[in-house]
N, C-alpha and C. Protein backbone atom coordinates (compact mmCIF):
# COMPACT_ATOMS: atom_id res chain seq x y z
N UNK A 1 31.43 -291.83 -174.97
CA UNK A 1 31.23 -291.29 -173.63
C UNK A 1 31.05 -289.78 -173.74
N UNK A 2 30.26 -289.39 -172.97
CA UNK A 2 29.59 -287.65 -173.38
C UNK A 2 30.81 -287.18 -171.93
N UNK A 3 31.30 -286.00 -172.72
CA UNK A 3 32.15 -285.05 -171.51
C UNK A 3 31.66 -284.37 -170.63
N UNK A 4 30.54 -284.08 -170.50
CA UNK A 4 29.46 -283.28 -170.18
C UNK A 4 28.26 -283.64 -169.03
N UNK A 5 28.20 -285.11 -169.03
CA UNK A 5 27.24 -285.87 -168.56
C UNK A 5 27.34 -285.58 -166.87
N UNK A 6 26.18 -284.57 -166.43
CA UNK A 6 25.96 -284.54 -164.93
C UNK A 6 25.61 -285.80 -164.34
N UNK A 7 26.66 -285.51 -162.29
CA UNK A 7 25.82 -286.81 -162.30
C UNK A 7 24.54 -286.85 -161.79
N UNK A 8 23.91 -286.06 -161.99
CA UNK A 8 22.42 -286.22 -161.83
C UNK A 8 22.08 -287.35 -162.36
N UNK A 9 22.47 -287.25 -163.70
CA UNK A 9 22.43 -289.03 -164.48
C UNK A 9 22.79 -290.35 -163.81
N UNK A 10 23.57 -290.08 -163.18
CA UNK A 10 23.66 -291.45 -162.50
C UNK A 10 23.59 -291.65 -160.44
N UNK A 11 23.69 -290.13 -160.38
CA UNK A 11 23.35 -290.88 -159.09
C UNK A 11 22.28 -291.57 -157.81
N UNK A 12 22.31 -291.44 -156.63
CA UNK A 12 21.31 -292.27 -156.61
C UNK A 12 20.59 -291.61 -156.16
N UNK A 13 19.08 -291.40 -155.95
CA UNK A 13 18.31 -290.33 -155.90
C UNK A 13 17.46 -290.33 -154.47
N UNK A 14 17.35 -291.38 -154.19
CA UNK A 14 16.45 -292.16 -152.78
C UNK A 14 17.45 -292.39 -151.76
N UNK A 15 18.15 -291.18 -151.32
CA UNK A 15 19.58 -291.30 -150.25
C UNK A 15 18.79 -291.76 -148.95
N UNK A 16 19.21 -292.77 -148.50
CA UNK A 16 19.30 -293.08 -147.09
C UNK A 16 20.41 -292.36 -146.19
N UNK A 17 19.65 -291.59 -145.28
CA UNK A 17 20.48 -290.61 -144.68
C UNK A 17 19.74 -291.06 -142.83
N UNK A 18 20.88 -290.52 -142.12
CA UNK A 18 20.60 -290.70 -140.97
C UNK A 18 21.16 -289.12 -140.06
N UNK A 19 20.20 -288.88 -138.84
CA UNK A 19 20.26 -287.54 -138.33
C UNK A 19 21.37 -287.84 -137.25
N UNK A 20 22.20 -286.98 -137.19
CA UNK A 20 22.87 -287.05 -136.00
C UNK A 20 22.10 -287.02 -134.71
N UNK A 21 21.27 -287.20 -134.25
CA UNK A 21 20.79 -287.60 -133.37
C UNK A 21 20.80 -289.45 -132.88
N UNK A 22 20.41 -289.74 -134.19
CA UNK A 22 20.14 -291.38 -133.77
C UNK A 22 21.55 -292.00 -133.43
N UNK A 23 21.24 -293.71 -133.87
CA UNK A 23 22.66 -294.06 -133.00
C UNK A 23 23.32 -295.19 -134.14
N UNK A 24 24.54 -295.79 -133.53
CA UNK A 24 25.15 -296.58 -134.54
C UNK A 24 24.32 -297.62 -134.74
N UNK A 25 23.61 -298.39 -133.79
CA UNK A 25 22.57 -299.44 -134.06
C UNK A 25 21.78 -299.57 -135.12
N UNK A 26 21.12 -298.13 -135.42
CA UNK A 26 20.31 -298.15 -136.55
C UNK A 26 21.01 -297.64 -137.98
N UNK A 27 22.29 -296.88 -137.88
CA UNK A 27 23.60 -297.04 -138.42
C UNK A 27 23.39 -298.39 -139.51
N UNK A 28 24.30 -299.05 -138.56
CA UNK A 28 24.25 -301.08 -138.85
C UNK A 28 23.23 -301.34 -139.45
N UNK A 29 22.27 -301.40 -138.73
CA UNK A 29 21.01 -302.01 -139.78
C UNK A 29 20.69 -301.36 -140.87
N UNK A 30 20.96 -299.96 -141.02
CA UNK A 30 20.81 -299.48 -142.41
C UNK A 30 21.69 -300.05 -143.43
N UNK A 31 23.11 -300.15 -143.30
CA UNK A 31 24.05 -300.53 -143.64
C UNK A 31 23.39 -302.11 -144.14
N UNK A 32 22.99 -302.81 -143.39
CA UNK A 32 22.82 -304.03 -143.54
C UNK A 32 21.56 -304.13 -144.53
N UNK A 33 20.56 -303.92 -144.31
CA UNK A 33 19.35 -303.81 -144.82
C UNK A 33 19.20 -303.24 -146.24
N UNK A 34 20.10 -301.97 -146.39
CA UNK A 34 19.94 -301.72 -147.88
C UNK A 34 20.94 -301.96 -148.55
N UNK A 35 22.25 -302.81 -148.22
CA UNK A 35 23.13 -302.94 -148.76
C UNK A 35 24.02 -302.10 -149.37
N UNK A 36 24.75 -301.18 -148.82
CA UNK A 36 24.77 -299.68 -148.49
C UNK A 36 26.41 -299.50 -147.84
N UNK A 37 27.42 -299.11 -148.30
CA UNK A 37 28.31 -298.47 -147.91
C UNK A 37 28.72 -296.87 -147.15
N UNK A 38 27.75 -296.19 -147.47
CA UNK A 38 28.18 -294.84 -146.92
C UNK A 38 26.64 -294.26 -146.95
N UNK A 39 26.29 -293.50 -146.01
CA UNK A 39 25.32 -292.92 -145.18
C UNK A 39 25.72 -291.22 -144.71
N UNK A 40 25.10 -290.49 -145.83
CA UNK A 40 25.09 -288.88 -145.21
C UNK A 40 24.32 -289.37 -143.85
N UNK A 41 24.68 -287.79 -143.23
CA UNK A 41 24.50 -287.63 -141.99
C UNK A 41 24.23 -286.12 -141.93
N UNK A 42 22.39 -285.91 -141.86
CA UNK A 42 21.94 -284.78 -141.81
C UNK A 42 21.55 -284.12 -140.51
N UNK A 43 20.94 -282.89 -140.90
CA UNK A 43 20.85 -281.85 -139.74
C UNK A 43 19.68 -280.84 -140.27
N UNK A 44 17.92 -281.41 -140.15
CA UNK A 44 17.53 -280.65 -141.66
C UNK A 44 17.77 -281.59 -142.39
N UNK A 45 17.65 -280.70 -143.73
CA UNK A 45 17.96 -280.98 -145.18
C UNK A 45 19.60 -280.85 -145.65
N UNK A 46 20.36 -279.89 -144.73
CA UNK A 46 21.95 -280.16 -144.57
C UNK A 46 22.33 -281.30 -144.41
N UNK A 47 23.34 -281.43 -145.39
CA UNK A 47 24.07 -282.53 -145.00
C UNK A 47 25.70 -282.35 -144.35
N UNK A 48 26.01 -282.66 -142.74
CA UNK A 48 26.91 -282.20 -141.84
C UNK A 48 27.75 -283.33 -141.63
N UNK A 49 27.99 -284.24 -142.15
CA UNK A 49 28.68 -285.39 -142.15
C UNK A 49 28.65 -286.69 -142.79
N UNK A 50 29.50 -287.47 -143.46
CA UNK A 50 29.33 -288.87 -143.81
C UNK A 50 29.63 -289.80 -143.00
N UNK A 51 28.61 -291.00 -142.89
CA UNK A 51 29.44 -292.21 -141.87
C UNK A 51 29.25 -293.31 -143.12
N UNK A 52 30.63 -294.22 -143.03
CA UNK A 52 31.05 -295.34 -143.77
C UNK A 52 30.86 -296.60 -142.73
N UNK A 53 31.19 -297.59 -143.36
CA UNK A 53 30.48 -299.03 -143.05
C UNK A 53 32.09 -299.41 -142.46
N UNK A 54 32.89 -298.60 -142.98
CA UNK A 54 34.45 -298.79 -142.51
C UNK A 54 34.39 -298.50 -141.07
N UNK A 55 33.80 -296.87 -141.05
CA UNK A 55 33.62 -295.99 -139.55
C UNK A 55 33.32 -297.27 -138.52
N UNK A 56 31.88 -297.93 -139.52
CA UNK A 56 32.04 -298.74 -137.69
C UNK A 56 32.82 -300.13 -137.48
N UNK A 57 32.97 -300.47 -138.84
CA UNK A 57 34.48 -301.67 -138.48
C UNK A 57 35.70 -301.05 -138.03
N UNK A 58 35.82 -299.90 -137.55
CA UNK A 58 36.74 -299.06 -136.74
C UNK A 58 36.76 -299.35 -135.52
N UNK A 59 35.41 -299.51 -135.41
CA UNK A 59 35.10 -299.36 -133.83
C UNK A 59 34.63 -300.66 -133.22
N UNK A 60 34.19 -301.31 -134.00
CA UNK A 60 33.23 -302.93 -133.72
C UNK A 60 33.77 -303.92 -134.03
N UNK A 61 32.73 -305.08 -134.55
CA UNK A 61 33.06 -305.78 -135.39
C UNK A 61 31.36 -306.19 -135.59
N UNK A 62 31.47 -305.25 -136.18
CA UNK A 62 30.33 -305.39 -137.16
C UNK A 62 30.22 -305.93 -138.28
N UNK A 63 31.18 -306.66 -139.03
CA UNK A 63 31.23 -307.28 -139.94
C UNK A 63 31.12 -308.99 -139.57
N UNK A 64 31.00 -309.13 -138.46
CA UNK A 64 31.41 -310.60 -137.70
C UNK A 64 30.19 -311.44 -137.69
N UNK A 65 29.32 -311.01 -138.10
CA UNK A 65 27.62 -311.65 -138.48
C UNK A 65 26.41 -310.85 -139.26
N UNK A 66 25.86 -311.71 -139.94
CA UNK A 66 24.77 -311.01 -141.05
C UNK A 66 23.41 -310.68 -140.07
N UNK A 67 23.55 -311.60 -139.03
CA UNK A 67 22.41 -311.28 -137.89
C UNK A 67 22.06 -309.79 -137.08
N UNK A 68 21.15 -308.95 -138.25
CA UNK A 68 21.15 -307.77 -137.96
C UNK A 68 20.65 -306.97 -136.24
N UNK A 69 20.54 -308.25 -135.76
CA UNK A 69 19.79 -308.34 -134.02
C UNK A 69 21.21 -308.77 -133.51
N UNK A 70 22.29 -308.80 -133.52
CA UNK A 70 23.22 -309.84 -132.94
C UNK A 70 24.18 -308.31 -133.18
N UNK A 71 24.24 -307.51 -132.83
CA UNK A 71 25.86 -306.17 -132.76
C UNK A 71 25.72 -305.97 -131.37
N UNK A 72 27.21 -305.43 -131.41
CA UNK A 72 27.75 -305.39 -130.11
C UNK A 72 27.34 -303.81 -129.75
N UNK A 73 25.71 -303.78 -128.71
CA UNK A 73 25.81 -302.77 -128.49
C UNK A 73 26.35 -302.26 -127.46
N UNK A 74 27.07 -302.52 -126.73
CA UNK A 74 27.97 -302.31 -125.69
C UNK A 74 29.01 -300.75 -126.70
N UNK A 75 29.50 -301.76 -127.44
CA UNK A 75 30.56 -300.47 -128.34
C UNK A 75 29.66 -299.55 -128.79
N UNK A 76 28.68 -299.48 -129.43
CA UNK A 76 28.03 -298.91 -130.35
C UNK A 76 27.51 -298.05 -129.31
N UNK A 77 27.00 -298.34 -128.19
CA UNK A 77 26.48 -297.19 -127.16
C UNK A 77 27.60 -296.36 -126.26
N UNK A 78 28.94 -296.27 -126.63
CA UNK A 78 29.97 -296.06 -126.13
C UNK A 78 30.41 -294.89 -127.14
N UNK A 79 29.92 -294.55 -128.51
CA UNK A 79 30.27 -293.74 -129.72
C UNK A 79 28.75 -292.75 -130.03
N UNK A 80 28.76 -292.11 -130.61
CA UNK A 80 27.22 -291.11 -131.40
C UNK A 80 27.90 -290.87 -132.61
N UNK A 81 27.01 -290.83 -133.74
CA UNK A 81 27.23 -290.70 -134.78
C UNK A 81 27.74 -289.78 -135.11
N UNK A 82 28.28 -288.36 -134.15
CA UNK A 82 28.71 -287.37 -134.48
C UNK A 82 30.06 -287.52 -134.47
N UNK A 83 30.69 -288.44 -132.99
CA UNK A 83 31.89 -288.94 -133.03
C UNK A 83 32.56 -289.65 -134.08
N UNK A 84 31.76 -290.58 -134.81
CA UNK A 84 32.57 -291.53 -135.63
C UNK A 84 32.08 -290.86 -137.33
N UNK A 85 31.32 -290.09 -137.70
CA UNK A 85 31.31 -289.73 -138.85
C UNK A 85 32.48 -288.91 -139.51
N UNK A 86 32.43 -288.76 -140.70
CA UNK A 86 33.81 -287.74 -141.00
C UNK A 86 32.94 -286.18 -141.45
N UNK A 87 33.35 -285.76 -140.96
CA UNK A 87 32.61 -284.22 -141.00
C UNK A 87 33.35 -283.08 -142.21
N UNK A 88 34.41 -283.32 -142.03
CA UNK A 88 34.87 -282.05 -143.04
C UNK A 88 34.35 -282.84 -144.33
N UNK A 89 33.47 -282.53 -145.56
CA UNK A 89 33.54 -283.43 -146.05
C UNK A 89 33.18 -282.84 -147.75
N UNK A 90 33.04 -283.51 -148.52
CA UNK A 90 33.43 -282.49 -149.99
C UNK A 90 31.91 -282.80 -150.51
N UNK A 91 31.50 -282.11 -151.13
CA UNK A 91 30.23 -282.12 -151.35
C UNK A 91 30.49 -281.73 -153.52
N UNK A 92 29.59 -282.23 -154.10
CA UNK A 92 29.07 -281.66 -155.61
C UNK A 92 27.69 -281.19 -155.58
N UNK A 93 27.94 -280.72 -156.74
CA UNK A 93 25.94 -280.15 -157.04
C UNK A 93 25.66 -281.53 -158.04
N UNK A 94 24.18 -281.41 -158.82
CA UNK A 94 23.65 -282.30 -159.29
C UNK A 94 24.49 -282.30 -160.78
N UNK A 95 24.97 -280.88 -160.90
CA UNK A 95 25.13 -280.55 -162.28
C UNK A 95 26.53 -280.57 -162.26
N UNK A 96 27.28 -281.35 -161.50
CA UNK A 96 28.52 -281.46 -161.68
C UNK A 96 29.04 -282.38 -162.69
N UNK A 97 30.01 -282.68 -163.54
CA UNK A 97 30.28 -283.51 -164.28
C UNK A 97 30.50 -284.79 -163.99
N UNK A 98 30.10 -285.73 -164.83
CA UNK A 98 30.56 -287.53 -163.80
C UNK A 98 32.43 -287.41 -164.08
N UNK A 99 33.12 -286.73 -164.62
CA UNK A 99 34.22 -286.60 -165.29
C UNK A 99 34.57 -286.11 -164.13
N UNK A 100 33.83 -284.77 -163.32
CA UNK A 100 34.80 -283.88 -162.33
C UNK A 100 34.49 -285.12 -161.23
N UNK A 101 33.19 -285.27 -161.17
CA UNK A 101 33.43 -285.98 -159.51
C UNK A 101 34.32 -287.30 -159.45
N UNK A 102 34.49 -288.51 -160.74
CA UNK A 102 35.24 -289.21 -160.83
C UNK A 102 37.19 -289.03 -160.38
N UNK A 103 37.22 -287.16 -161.11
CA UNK A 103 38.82 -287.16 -160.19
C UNK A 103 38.54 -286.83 -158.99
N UNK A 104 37.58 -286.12 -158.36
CA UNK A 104 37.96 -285.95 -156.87
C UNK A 104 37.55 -286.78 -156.42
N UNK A 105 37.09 -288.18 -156.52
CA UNK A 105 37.49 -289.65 -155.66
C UNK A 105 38.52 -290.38 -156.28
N UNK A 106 38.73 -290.19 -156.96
CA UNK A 106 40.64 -290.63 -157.44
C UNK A 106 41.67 -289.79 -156.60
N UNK A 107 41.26 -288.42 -156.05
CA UNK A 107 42.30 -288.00 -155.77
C UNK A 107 42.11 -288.17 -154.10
N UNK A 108 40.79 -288.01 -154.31
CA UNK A 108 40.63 -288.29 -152.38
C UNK A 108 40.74 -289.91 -152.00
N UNK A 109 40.87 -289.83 -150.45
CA UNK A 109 40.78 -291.28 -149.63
C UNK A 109 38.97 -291.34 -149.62
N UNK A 110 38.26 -291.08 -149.91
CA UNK A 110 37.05 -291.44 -149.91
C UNK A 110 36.33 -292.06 -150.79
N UNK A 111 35.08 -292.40 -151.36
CA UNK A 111 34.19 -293.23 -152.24
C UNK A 111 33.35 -293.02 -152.30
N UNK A 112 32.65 -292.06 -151.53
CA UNK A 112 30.93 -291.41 -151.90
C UNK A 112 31.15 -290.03 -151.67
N UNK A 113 30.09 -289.10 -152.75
CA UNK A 113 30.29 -287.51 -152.97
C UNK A 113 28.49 -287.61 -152.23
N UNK A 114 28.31 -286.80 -151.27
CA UNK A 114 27.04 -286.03 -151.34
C UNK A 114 26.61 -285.07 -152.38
N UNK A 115 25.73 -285.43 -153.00
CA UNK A 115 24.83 -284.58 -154.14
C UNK A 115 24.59 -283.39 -153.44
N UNK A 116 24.49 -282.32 -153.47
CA UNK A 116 23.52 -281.05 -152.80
C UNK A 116 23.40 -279.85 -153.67
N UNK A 117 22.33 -279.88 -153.72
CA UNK A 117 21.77 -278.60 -154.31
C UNK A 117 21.02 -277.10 -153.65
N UNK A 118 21.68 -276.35 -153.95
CA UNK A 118 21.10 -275.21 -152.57
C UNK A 118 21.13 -275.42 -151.41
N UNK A 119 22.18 -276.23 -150.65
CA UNK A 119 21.99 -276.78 -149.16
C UNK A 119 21.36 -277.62 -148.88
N UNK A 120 20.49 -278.05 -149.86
CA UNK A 120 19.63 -279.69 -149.46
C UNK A 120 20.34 -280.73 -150.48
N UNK A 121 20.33 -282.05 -149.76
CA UNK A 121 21.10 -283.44 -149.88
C UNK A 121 19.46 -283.97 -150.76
N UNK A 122 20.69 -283.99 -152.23
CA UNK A 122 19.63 -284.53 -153.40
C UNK A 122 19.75 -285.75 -154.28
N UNK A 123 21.20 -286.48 -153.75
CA UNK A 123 21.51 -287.95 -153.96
C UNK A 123 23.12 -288.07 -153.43
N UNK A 124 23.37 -288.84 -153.94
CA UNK A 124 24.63 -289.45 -153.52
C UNK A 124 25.37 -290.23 -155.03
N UNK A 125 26.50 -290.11 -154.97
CA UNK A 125 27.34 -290.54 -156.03
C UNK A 125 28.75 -291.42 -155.18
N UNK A 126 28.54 -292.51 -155.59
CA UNK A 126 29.84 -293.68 -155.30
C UNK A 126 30.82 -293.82 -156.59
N UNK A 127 32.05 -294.61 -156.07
CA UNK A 127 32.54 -295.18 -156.91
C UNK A 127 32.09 -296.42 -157.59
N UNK A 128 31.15 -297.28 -156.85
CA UNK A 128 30.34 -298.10 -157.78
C UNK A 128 29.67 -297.45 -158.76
N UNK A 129 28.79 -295.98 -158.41
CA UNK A 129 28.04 -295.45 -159.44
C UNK A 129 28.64 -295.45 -160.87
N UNK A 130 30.14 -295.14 -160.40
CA UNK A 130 31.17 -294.78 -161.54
C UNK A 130 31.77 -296.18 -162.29
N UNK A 131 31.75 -296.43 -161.67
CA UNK A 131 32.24 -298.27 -162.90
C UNK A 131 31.08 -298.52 -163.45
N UNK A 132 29.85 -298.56 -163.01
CA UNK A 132 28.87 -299.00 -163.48
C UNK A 132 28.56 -298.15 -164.59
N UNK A 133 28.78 -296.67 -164.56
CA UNK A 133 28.86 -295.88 -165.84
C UNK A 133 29.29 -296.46 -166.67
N UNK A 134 30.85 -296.59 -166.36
CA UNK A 134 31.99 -296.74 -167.42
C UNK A 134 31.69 -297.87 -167.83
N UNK A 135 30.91 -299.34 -167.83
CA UNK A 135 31.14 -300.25 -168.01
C UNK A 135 29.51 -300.34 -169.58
N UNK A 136 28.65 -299.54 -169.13
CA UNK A 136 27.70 -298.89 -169.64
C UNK A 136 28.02 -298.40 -171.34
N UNK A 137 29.28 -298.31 -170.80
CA UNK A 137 29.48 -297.38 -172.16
C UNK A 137 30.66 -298.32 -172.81
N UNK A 138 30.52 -299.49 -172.27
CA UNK A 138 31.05 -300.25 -173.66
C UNK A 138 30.48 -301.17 -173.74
């Protein structure tokens, strides 16, 4: 295993991101459609918040059918993505180590790092990214 290894190397490069403008509806179906746990939440090329697939089993029950036409938009039009995202939120560069970002989701309650480089959102790094490393390397 290299000590060194950015995760540029592994993370994912084609971020599905959603603007705080839109709504949880299309939220869900992203969630659903790309098979997808966590969703930056831009402003621009800034990235000003994360929303999790948790955020809206907070609020819904969005987990209660695969029928991406079938959510309760009653709730979902009752919230904006600005409300239910987590905003303070920790960010790496590309050239960060898979070593550093691996402890700060060990040490945090979270599971996805926004990539950013110079203020623009340039992938995303999970804890799946990270097993799938580690598992790589034996």
């Amino acid at each position: 295993m290299k000590r060194r290894t950015p995760v540029s190397e592994i993370m994912s490069k084609d971020v599905i991101a959603l603007r705080r403008s839109e709504d949880l509806i299309r939220a869900e179906m992203l969630f659903k459609r790309h098979k997808i746990r966590h969703i930056p939440v831009v402003s621009g090329e800034s990235v000003i918040g994360m929303l999790s697939y948790t955020d809206l089993l907070r609020i819904s029950f969005a987990d209660a059918t695969e029928d991406e036409h079938n959510v309760d938009t009653v709730v979902y039009n009752m919230f904006t993505i600005e409300q239910v995202m987590t905003k303070n939120i920790t960010s790496i560069s590309s050239n960060t180590s898979i070593k550093e970002a691996a402890e700060i989701l060990a040490e945090k309650e979270f599971h996805a790092l926004p990539v950013v480089d110079d203020s623009i959102l340039v992938g995303i790094i999970t804890t799946t990214d990270l097993i799938k490393y580690l598992l790589e390397q034996f």
